[in-house]
Protein backbone atom coordinates (compact mmCIF):
# COMPACT_ATOMS: atom_id res chain seq x y z
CA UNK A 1 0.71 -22.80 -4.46
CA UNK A 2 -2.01 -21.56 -2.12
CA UNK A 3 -0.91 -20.01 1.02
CA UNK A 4 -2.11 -22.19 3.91
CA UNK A 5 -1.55 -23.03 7.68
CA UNK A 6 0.72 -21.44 10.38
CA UNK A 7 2.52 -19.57 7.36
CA UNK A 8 -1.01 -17.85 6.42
CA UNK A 9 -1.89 -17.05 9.87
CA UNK A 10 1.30 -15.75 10.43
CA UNK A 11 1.93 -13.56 7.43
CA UNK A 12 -1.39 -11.90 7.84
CA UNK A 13 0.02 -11.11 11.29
CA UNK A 14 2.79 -9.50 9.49
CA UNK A 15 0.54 -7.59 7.81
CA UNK A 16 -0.69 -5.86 10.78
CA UNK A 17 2.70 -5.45 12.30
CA UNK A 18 3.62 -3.61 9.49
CA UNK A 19 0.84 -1.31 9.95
CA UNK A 20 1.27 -0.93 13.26
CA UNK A 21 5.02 -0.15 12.70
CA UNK A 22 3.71 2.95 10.11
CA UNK A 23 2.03 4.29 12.92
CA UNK A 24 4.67 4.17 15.48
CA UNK A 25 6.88 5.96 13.12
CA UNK A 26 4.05 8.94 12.08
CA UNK A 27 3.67 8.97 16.13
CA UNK A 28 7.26 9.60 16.63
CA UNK A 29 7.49 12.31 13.33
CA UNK A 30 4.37 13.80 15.68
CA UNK A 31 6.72 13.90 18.63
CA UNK A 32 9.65 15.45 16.82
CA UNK A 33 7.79 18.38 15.41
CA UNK A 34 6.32 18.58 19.06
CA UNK A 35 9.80 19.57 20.12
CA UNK A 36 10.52 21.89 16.55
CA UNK A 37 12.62 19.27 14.64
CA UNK A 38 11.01 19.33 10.99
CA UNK A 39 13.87 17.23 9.24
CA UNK A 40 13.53 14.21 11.92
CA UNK A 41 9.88 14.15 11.91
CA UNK A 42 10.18 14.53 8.09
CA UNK A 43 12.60 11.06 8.10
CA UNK A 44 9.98 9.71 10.29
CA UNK A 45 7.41 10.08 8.23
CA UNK A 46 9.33 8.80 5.49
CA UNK A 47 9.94 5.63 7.29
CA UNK A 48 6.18 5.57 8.16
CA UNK A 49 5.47 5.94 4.19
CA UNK A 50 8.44 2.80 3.58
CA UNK A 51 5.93 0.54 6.34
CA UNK A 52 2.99 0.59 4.46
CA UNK A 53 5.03 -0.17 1.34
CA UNK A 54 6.13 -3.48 3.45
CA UNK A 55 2.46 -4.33 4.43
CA UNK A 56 1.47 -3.77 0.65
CA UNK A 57 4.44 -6.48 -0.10
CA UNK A 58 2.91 -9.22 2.76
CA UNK A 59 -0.80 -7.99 1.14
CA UNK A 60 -0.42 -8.46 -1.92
CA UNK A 61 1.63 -11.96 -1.59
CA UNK A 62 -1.29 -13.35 -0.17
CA UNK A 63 -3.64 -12.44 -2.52
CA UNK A 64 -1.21 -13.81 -4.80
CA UNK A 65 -1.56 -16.74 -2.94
CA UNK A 66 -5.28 -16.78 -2.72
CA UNK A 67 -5.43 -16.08 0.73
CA UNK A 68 -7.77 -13.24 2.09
CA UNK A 69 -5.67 -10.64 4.46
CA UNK A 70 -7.77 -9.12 7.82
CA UNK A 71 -6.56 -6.20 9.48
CA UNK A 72 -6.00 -7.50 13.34
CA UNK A 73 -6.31 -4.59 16.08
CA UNK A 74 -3.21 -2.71 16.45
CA UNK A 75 -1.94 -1.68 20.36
CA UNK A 76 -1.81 1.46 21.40
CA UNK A 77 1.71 3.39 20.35
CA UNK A 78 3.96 3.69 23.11
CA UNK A 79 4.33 7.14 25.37
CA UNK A 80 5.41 9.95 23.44
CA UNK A 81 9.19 10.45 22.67
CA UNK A 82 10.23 13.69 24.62
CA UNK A 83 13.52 13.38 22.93
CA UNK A 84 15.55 12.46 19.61
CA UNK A 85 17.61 9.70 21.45
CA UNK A 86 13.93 8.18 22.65
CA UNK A 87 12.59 8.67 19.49
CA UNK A 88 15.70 6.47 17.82
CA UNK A 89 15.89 3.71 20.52
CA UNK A 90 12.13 3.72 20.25
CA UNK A 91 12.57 3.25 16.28
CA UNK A 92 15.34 0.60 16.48
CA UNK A 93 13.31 -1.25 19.45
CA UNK A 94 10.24 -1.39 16.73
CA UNK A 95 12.57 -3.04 13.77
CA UNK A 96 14.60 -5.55 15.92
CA UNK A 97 10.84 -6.43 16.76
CA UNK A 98 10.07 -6.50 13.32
CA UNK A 99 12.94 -8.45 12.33
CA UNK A 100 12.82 -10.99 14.78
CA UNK A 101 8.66 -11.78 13.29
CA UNK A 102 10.01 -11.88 9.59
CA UNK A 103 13.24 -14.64 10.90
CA UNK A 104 9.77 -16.17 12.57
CA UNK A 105 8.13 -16.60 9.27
CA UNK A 106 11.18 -17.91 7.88
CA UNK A 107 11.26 -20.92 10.17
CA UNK A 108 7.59 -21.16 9.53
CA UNK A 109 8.78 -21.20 5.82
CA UNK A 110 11.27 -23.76 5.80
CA UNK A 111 9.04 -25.98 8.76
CA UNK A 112 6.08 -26.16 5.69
CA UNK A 113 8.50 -26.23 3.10
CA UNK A 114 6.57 -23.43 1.34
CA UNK A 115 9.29 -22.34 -0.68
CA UNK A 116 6.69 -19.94 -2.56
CA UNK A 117 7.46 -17.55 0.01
CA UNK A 118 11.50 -17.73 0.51
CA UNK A 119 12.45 -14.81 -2.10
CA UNK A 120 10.08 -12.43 0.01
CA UNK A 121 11.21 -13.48 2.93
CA UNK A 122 15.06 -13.10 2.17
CA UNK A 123 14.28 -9.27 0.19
CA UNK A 124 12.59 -8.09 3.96
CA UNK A 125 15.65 -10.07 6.15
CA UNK A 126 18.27 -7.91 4.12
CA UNK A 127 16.12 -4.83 4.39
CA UNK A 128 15.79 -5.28 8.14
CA UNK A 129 19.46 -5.69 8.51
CA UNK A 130 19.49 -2.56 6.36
CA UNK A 131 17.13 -0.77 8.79
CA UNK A 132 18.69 -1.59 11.89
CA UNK A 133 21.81 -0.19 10.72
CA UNK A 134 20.77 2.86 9.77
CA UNK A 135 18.89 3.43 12.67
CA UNK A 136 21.38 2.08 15.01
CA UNK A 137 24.02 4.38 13.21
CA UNK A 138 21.55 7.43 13.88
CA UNK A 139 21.88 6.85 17.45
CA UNK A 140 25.21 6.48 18.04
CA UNK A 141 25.84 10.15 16.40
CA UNK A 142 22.90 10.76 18.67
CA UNK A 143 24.82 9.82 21.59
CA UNK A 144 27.91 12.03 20.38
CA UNK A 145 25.85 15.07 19.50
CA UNK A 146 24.32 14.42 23.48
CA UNK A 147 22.63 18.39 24.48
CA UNK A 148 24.57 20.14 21.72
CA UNK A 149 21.55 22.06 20.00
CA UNK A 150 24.16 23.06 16.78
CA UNK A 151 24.37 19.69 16.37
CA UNK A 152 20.92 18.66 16.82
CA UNK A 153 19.87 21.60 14.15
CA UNK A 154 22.54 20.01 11.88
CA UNK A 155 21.04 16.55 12.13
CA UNK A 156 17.49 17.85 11.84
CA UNK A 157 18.58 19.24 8.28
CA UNK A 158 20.04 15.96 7.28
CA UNK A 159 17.82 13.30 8.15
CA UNK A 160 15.38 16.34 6.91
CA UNK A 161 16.91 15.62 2.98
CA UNK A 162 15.42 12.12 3.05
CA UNK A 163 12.92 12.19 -0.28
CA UNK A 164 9.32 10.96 0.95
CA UNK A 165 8.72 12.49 4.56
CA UNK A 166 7.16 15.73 3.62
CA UNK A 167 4.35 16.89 5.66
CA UNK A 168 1.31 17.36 4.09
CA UNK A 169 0.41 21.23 3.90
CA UNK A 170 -2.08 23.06 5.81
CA UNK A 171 -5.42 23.02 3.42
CA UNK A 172 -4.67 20.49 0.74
CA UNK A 173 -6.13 17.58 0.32
């Protein structure tokens, strides 16, 4: 079934948003080394790395669909996080925004009937109830850890385990 109508438009929206959400994430693993916190801005990145996956996943069901994806501008990333707790409510403010678009195309889905589009739509609403958990979960140990700087270091190595947020070293390509 080809992809058509408010559905179309809006997926391809989704597309960008998804984009847009890598970037807000590779800011924030910016602002985290900015402040000597490797393992944060290493789960940052990570995340950054899991948003283009999620853009690929909108892409490449509309070319399944034969419908032709465009890049849309992308706003300017929000002022840089000056500390973890920022950087968190920052990150959780950026899914529930994400989530809320992806229950959007949902109604959009059901209002066309395109049921085409209902499996990918219910894999990214359990992954964004996934994501704002985890996130969510950060912060409140966040909140607990406050100023302690043991405890920050302690986090930093934790979140730092996450495979896929390495930084890329200095003169390889």
């Amino acid at each position: 079934m080809k992809l058509t109508g408010n559905l179309e438009t809006a997926i391809n929206a989704q597309v960008t948003l998804e984009h847009h959400s890598a970037l807000a994430y590779e800011q924030l693993a910016i602002d985290m080394e900015a402040i000597d916190l490797p393992g944060i801005a290493s789960w940052f990145r990570a995340q950054a790395a899991e948003e283009r996956v999620h853009a690929d996943k909108f892409t490449q069901h509309m070319l399944d669909r034969d419908a032709h994806p465009r890049l849309e501008a992308i706003e300017a990333m929000a002022a840089p996080a000056t500390t973890v707790l920022e950087a968190f409510e920052a990150s959780l403010a950026q899914e529930q925004k994400v989530s809320e678009a992806i229950r959007d195309l949902y109604r959009i889905a059901q209002d066309e009937a395109d049921i085409d589009s209902l499996p990918l739509l219910h894999w990214f609403i359990s992954e964004q109830v996934e994501e704002e958990s985890t996130v969510s979960e950060i912060i409140g140990r966040v909140k607990l850890i406050g100023d302690d700087g043991s405890g920050l270091l302690k986090l930093d190595q934790e979140l730092g385990s996450r495979p896929g947020g390495e930084a890329p070293s200095a003169g390889t390509e």
